[in-house]
Protein backbone atom coordinates (compact mmCIF):
# COMPACT_ATOMS: atom_id res chain seq x y z
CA UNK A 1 0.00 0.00 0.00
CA UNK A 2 1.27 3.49 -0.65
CA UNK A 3 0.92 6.27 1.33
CA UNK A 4 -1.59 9.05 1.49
CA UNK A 5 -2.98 6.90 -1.42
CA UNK A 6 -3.97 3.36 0.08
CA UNK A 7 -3.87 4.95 3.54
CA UNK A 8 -3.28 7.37 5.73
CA UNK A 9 -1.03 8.13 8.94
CA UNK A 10 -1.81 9.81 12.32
CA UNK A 11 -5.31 11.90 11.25
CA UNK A 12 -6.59 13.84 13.95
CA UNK A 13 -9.83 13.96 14.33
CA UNK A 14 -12.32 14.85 17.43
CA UNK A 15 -16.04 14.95 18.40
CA UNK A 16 -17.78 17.09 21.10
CA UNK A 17 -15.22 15.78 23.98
CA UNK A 18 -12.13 14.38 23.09
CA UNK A 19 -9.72 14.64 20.37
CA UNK A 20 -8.94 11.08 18.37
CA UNK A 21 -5.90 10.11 15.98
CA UNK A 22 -5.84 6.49 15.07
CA UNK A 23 -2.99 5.32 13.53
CA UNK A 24 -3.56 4.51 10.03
CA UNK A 25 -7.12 5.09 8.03
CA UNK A 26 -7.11 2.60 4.59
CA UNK A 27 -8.76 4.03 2.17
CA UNK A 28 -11.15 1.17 0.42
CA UNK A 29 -12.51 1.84 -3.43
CA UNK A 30 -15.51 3.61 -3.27
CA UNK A 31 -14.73 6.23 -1.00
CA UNK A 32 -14.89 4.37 2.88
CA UNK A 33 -12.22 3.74 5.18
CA UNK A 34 -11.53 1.39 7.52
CA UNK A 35 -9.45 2.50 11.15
CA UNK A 36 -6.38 0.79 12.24
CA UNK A 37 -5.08 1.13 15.78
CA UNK A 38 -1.39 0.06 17.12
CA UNK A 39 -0.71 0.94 20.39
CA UNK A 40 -1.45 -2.59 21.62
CA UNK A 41 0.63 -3.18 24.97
CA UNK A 42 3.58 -5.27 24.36
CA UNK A 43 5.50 -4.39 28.05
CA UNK A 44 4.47 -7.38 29.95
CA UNK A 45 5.14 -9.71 26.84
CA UNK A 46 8.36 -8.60 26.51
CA UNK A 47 8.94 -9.03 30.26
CA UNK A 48 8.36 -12.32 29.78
CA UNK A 49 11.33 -13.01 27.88
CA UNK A 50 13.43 -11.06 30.16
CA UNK A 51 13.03 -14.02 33.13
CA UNK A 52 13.75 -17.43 33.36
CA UNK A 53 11.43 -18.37 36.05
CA UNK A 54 8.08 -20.60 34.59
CA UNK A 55 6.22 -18.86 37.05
CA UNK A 56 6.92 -15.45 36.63
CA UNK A 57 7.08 -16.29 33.23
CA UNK A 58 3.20 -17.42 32.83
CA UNK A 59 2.36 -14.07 35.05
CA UNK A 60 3.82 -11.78 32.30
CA UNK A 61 1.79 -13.45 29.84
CA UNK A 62 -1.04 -13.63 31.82
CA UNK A 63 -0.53 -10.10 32.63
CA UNK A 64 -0.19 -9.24 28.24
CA UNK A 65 -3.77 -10.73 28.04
CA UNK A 66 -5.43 -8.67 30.37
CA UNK A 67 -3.67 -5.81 28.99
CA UNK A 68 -4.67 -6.60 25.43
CA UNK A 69 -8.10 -7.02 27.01
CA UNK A 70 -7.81 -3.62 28.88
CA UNK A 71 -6.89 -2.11 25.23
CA UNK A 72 -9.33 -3.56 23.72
CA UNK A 73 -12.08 -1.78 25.76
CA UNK A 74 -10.47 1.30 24.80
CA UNK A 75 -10.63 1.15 21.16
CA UNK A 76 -14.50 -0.23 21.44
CA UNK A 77 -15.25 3.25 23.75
CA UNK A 78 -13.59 5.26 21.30
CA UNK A 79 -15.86 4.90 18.08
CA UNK A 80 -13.58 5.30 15.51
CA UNK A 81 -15.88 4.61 13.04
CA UNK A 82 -18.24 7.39 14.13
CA UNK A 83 -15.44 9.90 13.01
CA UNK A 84 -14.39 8.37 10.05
CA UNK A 85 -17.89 7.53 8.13
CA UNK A 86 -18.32 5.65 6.06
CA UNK A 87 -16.53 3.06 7.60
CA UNK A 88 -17.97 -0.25 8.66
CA UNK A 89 -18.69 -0.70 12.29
CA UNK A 90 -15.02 -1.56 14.08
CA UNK A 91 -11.53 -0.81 13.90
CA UNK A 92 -8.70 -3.29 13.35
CA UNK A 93 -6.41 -3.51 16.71
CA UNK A 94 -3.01 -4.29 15.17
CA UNK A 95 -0.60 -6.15 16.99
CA UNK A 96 3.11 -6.40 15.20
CA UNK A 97 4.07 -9.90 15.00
CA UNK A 98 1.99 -13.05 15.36
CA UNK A 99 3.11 -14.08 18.77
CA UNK A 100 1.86 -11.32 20.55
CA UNK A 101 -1.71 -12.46 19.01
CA UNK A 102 -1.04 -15.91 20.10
CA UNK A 103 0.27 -15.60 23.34
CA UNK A 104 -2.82 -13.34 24.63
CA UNK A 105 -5.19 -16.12 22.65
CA UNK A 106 -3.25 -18.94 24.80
CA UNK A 107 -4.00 -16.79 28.20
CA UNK A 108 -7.63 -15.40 27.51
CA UNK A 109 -9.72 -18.00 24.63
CA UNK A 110 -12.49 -15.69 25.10
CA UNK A 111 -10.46 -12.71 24.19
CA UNK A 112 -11.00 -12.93 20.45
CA UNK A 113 -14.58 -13.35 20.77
CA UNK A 114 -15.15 -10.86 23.53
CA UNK A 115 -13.42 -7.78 20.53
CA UNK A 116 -15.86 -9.37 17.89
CA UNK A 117 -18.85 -8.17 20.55
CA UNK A 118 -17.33 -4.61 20.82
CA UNK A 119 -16.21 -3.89 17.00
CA UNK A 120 -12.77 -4.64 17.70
CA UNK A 121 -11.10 -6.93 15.40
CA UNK A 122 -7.33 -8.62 16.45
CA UNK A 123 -5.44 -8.72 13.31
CA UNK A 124 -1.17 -10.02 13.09
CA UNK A 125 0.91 -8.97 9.72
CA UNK A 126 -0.19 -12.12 8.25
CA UNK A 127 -4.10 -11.24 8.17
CA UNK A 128 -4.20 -7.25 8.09
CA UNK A 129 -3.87 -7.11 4.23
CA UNK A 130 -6.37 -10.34 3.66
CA UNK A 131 -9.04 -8.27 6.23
CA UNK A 132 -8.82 -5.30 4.28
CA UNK A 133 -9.29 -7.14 0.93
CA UNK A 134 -12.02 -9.21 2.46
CA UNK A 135 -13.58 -5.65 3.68
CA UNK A 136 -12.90 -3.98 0.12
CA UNK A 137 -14.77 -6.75 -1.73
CA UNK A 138 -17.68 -7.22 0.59
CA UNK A 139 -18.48 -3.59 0.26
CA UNK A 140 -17.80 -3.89 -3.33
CA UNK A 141 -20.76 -6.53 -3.38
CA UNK A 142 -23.09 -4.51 -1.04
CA UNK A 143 -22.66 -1.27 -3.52
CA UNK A 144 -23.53 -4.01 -6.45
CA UNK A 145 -26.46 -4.95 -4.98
CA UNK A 146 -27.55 -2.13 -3.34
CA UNK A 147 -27.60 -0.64 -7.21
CA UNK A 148 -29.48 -3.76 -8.41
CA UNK A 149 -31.81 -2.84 -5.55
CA UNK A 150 -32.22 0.76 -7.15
CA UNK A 151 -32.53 0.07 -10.43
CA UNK A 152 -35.13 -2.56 -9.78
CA UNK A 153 -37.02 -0.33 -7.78
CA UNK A 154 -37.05 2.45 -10.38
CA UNK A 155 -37.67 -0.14 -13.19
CA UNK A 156 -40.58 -1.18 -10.95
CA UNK A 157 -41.66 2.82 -10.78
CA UNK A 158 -41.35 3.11 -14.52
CA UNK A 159 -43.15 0.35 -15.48
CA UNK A 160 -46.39 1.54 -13.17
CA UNK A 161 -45.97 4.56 -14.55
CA UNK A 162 -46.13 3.12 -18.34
CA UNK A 163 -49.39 2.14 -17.15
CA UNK A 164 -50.88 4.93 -15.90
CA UNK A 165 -49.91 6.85 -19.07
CA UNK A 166 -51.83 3.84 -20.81
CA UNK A 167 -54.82 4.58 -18.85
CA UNK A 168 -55.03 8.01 -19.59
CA UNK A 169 -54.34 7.32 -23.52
CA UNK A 170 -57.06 4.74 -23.33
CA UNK A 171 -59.31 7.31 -21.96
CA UNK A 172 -58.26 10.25 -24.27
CA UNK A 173 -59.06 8.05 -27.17
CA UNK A 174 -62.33 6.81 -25.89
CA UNK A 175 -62.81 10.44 -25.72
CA UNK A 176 -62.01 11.20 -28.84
CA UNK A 177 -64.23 8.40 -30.08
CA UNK A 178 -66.97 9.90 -28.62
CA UNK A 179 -66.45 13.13 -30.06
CA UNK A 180 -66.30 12.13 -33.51
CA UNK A 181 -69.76 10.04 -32.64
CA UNK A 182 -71.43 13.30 -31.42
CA UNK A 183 -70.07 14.66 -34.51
CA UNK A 184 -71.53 12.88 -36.92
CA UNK A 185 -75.06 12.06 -35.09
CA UNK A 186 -74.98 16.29 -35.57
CA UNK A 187 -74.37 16.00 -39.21
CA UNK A 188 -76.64 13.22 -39.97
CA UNK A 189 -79.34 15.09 -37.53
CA UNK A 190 -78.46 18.13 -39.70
CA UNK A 191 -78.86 16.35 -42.57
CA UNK A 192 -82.41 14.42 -41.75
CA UNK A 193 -83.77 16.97 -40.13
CA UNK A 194 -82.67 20.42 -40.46
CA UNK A 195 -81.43 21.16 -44.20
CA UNK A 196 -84.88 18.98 -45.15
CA UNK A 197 -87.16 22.44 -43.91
CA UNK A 198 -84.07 24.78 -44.98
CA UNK A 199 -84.89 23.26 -48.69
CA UNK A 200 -88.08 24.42 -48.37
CA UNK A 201 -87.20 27.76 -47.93
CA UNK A 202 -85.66 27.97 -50.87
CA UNK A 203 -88.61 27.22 -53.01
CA UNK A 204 -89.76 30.69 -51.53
CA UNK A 205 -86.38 32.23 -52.63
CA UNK A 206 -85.25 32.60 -49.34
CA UNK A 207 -81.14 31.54 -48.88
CA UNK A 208 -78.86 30.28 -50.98
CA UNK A 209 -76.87 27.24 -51.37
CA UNK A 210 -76.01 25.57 -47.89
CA UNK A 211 -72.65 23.96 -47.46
CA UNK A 212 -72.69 20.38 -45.48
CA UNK A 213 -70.18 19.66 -43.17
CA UNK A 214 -68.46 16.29 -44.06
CA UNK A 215 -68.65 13.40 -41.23
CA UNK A 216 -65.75 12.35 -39.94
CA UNK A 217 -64.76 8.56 -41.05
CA UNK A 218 -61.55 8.19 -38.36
CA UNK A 219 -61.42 6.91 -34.91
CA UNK A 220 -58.77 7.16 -32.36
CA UNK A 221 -55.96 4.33 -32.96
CA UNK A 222 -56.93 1.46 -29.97
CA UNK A 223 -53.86 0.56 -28.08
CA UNK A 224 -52.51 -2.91 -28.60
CA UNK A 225 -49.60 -3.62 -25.98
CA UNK A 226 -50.62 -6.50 -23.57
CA UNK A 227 -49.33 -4.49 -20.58
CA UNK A 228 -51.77 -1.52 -21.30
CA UNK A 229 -54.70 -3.38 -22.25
CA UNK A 230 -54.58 -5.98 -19.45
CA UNK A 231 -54.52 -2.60 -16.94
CA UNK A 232 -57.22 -0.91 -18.59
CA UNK A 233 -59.44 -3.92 -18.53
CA UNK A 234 -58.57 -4.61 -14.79
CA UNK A 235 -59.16 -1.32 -13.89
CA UNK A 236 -62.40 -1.01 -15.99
CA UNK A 237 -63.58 -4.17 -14.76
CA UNK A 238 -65.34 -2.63 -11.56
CA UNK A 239 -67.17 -0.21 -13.47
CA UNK A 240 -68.71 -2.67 -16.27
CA UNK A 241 -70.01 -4.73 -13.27
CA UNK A 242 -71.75 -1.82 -11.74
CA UNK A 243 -72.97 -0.96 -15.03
CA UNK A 244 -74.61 -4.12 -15.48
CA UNK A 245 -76.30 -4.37 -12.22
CA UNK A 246 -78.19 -1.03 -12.90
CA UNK A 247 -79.04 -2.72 -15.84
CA UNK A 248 -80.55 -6.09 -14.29
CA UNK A 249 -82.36 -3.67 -11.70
């Protein structure tokens, strides 16, 4: 990793009470970051090395446990990932060399466990780059399907709204039919009824000659896609049955 590309060093950052600088901040694709911390306590580990006695010895180590423990409980009050959003829900307690890990495992088995509960994960040199690949490509596949999630919702949104436009074209063009029905009953009643008594008038010399109005012979194109017409009959469905019970009564 390079830095102040992959990652960052010492950023200061505080809240309302306290100021906070973890050690490192990785920067993951996609703009989110993940905190590591390494001030783990190696003191009483080293100690241990330092004496000869088995006794003492297994009280040094015992002693690095509770201390990891103790450190532990730090990082979970601290919250790095409140300061550093977005950033998934812990931050990586880095310890430098895999026997450090081991020997506070050996001393405390429910240690591991214990930093899962309070967003605290252990991590060695071996598994810090593997976590943060792991980390990177899970949130990877959450963005994927979080935008498979949106685009299925808006294709869902689109598609309803296809339909309503379908409903109101259905509408406009039984409209329209009905208009150019009206239209012609007034030129055939214009026809049949009217121009038969203006004809008359003209045997008296009264007008001259009248104009007709042609009929109109077009009707509003039907529509034809499935999707529209199964909608329109659904929703007109209701209204046919009314219809025909005010016709049975």
């Amino acid at each position: 990793m390079v830095e102040h590309c992959d990652y960052v060093r010492q950023v200061t950052t505080s809240d309302d009470e306290r100021t906070l600088r973890p050690d490192l901040v990785v920067r993951i694709p996609g703009g989110k970051h993940v905190v590591v911390d390494a001030k783990a306590p190696l003191a009483a580990y080293l100690d241990a090395f330092e004496t000869t006695d088995e006794g003492e010895r297994a009280r040094h180590f015992a002693d690095h446990a509770r201390q990891v423990r103790d450190h532990v409980m730090k990082l979970a009050a601290k919250q790095y990932w409140r300061q550093f959003e977005p950033s998934p829900d812990f931050v990586v307690m880095f310890l430098p060399d895999e026997s450090y890990l081991r020997a506070a495992h050996e001393h405390d088995p429910a240690l591991a466990e214990d930093a899962w509960r309070a967003n605290v994960i252990l991590s060695s040199p071996s598994t810090l780059v593997a976590l943060l690949r792991t980390v990177a490509a899970t949130w990877q596949q959450e963005t994927v399907a979080e935008s498979a999630r949106e685009v299925h919702a808006l294709g869902r949104e689109l598609y309803e709204r296809i339909g309503k436009v379908g409903d109101h074209l259905g509408k406009l063009g039984r409209s329209l039919n009905g208009t150019v029905s009206a239209y012609n009953e007034a030129v055939g009643s214009l026809e049949t009824r009217v121009l038969v008594t203006a004809r008359k008038l003209e045997e008296h010399g009264i007008g001259g000659e009248l104009e007709m109005p042609a009929p109109v012979d077009r009707t509003a194109r039907p529509l034809t896609a499935p999707e529209l017409i199964e909608r329109e009959l659904v929703e007109r469905a209701p209204l046919a049955i009314l219809a025909g019970d005010a016709d049975a009564a």
